[in-house]
PDB file of N, CA and C in Angstrom:
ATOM      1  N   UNK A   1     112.256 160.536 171.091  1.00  0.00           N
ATOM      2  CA  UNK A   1     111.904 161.859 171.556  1.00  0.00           C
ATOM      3  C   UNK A   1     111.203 162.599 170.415  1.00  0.00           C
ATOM      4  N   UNK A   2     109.854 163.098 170.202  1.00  0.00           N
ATOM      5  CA  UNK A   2     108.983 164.008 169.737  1.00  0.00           C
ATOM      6  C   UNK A   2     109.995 165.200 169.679  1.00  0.00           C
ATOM      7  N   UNK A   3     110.369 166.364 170.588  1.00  0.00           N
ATOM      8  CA  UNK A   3     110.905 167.431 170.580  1.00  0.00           C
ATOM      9  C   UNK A   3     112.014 167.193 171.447  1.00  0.00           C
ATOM     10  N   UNK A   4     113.164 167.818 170.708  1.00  0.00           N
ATOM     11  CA  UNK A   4     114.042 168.041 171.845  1.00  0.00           C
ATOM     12  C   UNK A   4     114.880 169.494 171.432  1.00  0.00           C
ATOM     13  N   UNK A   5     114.764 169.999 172.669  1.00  0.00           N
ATOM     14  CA  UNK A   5     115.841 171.605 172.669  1.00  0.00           C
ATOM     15  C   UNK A   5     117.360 171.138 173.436  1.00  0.00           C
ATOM     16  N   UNK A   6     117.969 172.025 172.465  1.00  0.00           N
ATOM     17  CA  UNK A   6     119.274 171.979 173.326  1.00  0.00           C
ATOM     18  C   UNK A   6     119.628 173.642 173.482  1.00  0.00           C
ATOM     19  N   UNK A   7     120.130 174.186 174.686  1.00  0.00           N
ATOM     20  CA  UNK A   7     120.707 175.254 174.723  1.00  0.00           C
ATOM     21  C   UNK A   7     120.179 176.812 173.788  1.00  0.00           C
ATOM     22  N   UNK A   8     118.309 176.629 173.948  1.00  0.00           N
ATOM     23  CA  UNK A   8     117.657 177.411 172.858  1.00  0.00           C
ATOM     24  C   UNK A   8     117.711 178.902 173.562  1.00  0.00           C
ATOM     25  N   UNK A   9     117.777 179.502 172.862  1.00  0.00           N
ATOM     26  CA  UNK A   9     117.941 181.366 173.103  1.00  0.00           C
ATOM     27  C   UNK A   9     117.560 181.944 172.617  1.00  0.00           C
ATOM     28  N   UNK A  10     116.742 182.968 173.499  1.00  0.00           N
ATOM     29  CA  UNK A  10     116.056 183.743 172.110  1.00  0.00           C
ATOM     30  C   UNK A  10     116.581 185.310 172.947  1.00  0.00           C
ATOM     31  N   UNK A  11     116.930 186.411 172.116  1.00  0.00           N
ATOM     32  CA  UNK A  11     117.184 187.913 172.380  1.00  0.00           C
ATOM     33  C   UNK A  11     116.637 188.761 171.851  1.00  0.00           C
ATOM     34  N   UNK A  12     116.564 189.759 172.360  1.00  0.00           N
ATOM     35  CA  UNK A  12     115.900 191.155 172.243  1.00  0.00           C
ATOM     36  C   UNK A  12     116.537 192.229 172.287  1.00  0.00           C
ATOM     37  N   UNK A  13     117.515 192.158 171.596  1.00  0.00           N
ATOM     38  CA  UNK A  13     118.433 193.427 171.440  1.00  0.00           C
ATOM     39  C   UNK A  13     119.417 192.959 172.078  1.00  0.00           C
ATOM     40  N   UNK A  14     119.801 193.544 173.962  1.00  0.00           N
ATOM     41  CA  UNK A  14     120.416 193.156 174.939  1.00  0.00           C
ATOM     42  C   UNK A  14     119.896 192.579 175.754  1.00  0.00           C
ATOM     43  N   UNK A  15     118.535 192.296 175.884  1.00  0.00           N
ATOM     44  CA  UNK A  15     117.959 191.613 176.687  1.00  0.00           C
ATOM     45  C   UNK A  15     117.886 189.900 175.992  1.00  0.00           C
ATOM     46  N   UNK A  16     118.064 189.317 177.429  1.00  0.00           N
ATOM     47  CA  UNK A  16     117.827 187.312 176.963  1.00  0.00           C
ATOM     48  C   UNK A  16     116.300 187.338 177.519  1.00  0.00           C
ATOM     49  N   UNK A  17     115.522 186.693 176.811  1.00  0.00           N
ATOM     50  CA  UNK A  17     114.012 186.731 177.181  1.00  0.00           C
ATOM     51  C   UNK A  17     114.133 184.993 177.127  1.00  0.00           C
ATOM     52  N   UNK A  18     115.034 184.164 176.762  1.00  0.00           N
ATOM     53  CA  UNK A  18     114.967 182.579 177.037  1.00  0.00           C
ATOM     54  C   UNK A  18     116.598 182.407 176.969  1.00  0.00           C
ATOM     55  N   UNK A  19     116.819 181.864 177.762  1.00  0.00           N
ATOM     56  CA  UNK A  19     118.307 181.440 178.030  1.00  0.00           C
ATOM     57  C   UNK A  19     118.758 180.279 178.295  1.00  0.00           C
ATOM     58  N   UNK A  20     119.101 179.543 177.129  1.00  0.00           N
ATOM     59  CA  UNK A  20     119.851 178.311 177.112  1.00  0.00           C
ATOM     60  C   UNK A  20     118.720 177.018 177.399  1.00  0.00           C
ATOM     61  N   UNK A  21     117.776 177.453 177.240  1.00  0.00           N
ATOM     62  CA  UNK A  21     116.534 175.961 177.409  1.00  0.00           C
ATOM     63  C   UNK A  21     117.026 174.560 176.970  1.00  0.00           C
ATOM     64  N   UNK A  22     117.193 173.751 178.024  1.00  0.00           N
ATOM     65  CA  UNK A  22     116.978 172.391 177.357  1.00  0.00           C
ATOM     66  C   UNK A  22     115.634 172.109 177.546  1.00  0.00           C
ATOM     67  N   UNK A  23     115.077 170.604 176.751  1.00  0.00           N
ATOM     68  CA  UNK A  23     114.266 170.241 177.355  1.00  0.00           C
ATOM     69  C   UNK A  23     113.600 168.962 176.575  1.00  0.00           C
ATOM     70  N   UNK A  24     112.653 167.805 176.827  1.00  0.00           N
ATOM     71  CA  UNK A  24     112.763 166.903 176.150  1.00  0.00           C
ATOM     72  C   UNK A  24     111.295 166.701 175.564  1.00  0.00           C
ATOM     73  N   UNK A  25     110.505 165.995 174.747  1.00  0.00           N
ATOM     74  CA  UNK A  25     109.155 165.866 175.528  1.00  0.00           C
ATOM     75  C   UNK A  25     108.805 163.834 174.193  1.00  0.00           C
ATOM     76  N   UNK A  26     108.737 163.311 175.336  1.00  0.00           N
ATOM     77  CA  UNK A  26     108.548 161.740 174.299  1.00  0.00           C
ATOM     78  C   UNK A  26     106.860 161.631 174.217  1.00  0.00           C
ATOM     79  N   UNK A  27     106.954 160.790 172.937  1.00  0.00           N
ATOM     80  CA  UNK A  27     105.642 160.756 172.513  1.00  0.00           C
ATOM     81  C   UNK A  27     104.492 160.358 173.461  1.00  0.00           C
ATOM     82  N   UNK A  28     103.465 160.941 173.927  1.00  0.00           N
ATOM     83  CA  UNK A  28     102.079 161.065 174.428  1.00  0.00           C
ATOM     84  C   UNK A  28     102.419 161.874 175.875  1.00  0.00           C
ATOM     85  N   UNK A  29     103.506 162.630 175.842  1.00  0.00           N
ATOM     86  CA  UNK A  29     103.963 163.458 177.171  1.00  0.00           C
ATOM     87  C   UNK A  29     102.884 164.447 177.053  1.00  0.00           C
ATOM     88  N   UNK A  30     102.668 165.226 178.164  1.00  0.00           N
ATOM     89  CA  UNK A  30     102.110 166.842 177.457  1.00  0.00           C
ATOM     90  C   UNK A  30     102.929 167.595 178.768  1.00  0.00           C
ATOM     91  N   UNK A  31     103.078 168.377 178.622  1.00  0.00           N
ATOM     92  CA  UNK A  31     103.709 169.844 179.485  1.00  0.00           C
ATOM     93  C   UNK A  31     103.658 170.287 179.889  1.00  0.00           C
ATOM     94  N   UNK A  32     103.977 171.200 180.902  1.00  0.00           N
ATOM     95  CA  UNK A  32     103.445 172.753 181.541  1.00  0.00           C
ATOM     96  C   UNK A  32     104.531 173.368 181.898  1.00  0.00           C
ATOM     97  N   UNK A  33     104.633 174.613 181.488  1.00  0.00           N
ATOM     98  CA  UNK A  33     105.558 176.005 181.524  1.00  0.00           C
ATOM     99  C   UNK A  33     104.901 177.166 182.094  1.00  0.00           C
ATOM    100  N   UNK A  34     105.555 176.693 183.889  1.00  0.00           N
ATOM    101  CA  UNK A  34     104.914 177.423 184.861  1.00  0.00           C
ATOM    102  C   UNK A  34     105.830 178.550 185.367  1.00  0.00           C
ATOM    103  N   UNK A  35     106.084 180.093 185.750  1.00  0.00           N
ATOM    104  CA  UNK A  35     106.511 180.858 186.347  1.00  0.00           C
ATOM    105  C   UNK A  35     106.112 182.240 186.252  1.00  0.00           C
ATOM    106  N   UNK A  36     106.530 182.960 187.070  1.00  0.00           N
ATOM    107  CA  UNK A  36     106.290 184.244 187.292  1.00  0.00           C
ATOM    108  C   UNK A  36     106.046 185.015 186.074  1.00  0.00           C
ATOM    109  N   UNK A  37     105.249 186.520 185.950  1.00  0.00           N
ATOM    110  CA  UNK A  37     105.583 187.543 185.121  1.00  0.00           C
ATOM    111  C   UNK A  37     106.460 187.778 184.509  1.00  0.00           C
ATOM    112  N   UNK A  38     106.635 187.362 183.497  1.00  0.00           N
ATOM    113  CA  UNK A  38     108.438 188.202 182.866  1.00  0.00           C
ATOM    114  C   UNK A  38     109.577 187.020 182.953  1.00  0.00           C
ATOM    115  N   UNK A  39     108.664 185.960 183.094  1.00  0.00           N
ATOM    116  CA  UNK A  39     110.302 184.895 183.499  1.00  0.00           C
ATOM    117  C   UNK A  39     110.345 184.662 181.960  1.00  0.00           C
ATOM    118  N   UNK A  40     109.869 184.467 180.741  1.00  0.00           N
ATOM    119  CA  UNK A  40     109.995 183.746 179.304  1.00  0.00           C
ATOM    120  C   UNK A  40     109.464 182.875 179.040  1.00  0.00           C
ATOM    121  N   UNK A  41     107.944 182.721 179.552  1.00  0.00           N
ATOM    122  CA  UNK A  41     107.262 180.923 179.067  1.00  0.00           C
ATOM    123  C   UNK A  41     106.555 181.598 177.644  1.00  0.00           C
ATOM    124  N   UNK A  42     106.222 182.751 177.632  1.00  0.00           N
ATOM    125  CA  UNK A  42     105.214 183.303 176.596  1.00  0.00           C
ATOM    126  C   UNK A  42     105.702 183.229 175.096  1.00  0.00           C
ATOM    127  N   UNK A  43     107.584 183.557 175.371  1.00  0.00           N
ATOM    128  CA  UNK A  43     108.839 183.953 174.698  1.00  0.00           C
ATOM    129  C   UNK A  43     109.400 182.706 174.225  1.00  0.00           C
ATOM    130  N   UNK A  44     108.910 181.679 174.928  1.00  0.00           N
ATOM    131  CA  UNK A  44     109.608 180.114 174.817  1.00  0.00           C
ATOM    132  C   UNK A  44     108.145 179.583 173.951  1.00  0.00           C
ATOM    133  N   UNK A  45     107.496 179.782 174.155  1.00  0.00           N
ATOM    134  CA  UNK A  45     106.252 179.161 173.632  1.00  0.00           C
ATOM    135  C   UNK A  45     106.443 179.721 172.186  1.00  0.00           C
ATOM    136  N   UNK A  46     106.251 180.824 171.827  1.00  0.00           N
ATOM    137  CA  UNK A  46     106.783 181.459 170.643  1.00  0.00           C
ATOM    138  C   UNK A  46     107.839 181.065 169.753  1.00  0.00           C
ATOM    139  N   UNK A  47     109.352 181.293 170.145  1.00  0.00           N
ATOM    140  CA  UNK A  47     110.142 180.153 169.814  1.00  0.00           C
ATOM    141  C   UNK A  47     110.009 178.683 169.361  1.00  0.00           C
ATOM    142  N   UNK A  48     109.633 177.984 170.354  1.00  0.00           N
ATOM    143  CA  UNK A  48     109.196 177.018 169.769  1.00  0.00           C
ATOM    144  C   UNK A  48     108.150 176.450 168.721  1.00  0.00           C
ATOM    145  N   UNK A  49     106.697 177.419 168.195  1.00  0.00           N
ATOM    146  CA  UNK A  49     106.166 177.136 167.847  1.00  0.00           C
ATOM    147  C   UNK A  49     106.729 177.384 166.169  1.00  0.00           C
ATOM    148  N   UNK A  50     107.824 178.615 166.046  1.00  0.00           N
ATOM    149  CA  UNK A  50     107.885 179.255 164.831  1.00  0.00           C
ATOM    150  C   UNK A  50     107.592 181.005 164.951  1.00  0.00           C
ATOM    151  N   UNK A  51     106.560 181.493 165.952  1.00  0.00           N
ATOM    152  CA  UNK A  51     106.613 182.783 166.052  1.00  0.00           C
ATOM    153  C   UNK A  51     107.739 183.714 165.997  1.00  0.00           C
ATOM    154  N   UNK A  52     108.686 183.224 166.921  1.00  0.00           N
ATOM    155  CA  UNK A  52     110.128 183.950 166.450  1.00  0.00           C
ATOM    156  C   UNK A  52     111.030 182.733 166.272  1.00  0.00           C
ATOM    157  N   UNK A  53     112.145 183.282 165.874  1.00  0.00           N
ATOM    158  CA  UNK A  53     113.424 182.436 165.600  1.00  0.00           C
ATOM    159  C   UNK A  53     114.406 182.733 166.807  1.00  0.00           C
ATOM    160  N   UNK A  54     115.138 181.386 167.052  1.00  0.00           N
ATOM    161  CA  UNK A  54     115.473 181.501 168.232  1.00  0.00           C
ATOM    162  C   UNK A  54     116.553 181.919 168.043  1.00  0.00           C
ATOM    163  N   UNK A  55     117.476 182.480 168.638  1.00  0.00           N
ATOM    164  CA  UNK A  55     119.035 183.660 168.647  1.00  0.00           C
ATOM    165  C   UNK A  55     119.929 182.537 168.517  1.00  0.00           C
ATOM    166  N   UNK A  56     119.590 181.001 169.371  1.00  0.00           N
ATOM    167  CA  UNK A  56     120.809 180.315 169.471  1.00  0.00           C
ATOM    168  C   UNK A  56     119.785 178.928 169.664  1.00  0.00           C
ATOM    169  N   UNK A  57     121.072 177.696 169.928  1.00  0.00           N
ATOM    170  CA  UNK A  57     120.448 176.579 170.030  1.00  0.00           C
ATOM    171  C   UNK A  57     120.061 175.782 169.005  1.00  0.00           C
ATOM    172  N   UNK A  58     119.536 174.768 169.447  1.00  0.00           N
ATOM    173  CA  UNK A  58     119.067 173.675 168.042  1.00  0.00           C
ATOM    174  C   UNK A  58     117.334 173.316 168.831  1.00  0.00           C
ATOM    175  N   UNK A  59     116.358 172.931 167.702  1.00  0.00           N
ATOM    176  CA  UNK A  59     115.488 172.427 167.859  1.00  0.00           C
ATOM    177  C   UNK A  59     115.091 171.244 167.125  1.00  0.00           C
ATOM    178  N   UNK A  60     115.039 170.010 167.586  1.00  0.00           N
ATOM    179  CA  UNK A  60     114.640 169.273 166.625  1.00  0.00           C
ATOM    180  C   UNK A  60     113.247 168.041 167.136  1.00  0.00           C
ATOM    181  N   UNK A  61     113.217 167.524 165.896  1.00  0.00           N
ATOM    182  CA  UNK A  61     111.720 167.117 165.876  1.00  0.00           C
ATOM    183  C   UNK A  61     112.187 165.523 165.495  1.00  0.00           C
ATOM    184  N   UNK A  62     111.883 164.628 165.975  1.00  0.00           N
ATOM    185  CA  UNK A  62     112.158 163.668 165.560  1.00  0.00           C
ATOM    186  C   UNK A  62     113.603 163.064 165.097  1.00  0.00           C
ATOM    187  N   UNK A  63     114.427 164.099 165.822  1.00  0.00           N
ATOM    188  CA  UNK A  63     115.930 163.930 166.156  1.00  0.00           C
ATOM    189  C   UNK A  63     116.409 164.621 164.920  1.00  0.00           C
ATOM    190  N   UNK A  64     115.516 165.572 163.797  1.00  0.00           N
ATOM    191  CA  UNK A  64     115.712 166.201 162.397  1.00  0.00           C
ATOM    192  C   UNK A  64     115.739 167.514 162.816  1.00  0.00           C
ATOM    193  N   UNK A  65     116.864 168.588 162.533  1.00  0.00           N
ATOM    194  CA  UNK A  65     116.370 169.554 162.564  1.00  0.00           C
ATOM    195  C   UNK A  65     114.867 170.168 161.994  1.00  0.00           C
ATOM    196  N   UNK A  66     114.435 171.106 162.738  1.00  0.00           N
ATOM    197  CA  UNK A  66     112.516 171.138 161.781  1.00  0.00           C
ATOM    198  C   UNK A  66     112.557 173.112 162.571  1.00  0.00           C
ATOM    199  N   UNK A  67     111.617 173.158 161.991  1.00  0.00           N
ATOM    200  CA  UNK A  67     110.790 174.736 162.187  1.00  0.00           C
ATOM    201  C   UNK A  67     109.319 174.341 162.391  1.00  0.00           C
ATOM    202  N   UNK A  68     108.776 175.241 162.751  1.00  0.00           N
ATOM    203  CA  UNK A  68     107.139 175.094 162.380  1.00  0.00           C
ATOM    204  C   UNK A  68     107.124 175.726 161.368  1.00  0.00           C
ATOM    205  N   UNK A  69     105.737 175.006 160.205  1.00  0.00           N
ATOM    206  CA  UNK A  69     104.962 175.239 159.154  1.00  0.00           C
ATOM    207  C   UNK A  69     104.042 175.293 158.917  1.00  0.00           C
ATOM    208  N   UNK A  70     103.599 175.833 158.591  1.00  0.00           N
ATOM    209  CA  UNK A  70     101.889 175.959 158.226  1.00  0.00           C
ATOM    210  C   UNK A  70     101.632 174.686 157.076  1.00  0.00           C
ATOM    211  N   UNK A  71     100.419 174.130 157.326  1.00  0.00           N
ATOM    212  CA  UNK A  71     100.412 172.975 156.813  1.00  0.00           C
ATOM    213  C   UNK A  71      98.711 172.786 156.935  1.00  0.00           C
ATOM    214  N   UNK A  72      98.773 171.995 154.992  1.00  0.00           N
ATOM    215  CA  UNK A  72      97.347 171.695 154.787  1.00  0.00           C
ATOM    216  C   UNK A  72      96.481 171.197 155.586  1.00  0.00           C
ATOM    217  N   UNK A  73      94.922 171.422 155.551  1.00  0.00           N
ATOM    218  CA  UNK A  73      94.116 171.268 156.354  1.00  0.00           C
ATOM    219  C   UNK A  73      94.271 169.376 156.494  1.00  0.00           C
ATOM    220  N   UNK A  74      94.701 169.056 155.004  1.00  0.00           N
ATOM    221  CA  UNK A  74      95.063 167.282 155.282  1.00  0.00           C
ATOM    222  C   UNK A  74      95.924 167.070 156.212  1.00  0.00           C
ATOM    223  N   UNK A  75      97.074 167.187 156.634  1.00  0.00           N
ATOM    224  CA  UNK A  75      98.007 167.168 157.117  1.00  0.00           C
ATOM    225  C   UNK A  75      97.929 166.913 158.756  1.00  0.00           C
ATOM    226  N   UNK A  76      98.254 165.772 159.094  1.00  0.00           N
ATOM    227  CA  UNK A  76      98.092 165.901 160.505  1.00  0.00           C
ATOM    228  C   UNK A  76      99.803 166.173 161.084  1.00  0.00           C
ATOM    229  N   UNK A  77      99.716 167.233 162.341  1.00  0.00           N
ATOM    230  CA  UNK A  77     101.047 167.465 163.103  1.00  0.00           C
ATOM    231  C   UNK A  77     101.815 166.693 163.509  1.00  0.00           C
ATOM    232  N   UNK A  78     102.830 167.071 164.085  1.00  0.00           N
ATOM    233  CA  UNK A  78     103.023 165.467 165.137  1.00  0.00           C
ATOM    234  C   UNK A  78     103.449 166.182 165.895  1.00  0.00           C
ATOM    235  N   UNK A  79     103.738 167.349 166.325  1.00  0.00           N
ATOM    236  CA  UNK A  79     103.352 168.567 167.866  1.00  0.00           C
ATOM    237  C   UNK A  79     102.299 169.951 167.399  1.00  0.00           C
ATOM    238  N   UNK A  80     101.610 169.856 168.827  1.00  0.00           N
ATOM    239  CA  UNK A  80     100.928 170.769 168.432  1.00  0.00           C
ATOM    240  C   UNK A  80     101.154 171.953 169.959  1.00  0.00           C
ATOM    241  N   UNK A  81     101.748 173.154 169.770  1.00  0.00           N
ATOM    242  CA  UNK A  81     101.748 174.064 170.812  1.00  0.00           C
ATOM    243  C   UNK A  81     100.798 174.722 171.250  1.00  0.00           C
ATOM    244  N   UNK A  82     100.189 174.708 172.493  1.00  0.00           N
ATOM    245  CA  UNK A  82      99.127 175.405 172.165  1.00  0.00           C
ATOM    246  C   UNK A  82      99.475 176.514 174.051  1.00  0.00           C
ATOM    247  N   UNK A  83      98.968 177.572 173.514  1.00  0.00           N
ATOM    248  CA  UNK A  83      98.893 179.225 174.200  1.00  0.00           C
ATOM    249  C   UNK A  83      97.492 179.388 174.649  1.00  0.00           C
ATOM    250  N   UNK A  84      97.278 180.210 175.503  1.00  0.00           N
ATOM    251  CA  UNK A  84      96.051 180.915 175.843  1.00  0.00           C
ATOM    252  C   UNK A  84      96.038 182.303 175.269  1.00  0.00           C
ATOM    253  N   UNK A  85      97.407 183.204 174.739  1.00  0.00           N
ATOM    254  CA  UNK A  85      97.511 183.952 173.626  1.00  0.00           C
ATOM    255  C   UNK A  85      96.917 183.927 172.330  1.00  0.00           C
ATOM    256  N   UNK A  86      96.238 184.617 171.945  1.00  0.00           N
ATOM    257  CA  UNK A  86      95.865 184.142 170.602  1.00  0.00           C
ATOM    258  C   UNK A  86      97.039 184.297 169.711  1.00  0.00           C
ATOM    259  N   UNK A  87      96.929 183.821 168.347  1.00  0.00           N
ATOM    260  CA  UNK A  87      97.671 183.790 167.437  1.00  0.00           C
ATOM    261  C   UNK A  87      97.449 184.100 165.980  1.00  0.00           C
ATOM    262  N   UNK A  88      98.297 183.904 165.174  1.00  0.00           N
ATOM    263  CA  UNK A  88      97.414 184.776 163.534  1.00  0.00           C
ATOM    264  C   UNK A  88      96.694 183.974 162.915  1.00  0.00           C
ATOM    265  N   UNK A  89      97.662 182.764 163.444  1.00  0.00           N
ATOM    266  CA  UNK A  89      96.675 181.176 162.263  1.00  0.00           C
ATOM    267  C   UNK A  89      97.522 180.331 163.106  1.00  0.00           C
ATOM    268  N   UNK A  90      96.395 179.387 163.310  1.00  0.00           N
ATOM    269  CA  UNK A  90      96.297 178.122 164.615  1.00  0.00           C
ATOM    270  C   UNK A  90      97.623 177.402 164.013  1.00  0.00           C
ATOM    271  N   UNK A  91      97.434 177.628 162.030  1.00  0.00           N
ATOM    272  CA  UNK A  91      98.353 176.769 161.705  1.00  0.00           C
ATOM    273  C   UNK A  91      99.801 176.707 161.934  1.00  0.00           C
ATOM    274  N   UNK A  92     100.032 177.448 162.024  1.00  0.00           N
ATOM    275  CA  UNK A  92     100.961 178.677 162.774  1.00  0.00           C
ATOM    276  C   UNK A  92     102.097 177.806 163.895  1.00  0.00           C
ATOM    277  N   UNK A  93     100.904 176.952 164.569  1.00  0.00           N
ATOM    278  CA  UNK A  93     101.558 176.399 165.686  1.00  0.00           C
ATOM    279  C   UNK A  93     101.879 174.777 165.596  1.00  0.00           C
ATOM    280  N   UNK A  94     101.764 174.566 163.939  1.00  0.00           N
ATOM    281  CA  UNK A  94     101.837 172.771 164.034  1.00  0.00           C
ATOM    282  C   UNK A  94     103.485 172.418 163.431  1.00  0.00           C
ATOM    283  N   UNK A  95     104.059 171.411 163.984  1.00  0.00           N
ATOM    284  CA  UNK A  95     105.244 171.069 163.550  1.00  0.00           C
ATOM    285  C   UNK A  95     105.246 169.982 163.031  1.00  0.00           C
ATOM    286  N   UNK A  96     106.034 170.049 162.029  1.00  0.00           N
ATOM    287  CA  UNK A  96     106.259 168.716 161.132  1.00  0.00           C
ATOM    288  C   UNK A  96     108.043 169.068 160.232  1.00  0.00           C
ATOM    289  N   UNK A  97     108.220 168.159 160.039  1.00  0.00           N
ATOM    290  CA  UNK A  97     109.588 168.095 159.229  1.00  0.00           C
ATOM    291  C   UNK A  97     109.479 167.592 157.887  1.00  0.00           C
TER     292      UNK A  97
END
């Protein structure tokens, strides 16, 4: 498994904007995080990339706990998140451990 979440959470004071996400994704999978206005794909996408830190849960990368890092232009990822949001730096969104 490339990524795996267990039970990820992210909060906003009193509000849950992601609640308890599992989810898996094995190497050459790709994704889609489909729902309504206001359901948390924007909030989960974030989370996961490194934008915020998640309230609860584990994330790991290659069965290692990991974060996203910004990482030299040498450096190739081994996930890459990608938004129709822009972001501050693309690098922003690459994970490695």
């Amino acid at each position: 498994m490339i990524l795996e979440t267990k039970g990820l959470t992210k909060r906003f004071g009193g509000l849950v904007a992601v609640n308890e996400v599992t989810l898996g994704i094995e190497k050459g999978e790709i994704r889609a995080i489909i729902g309504p206005n206001g359901s948390g794909k924007s909030t989960l996408l974030n989370v996961l990339s490194g934008v915020y830190k998640p309230s609860g849960g584990t994330q790991l990368l290659r069965a290692f706990p990991s974060e996203a890092k910004c990482l030299a232009a040498s450096q190739k990822p081994e996930l890459v998140v990608l938004s129709r949001t822009p972001v501050s730096s693309p690098h922003s969104l690459c994970w490695t451990t």
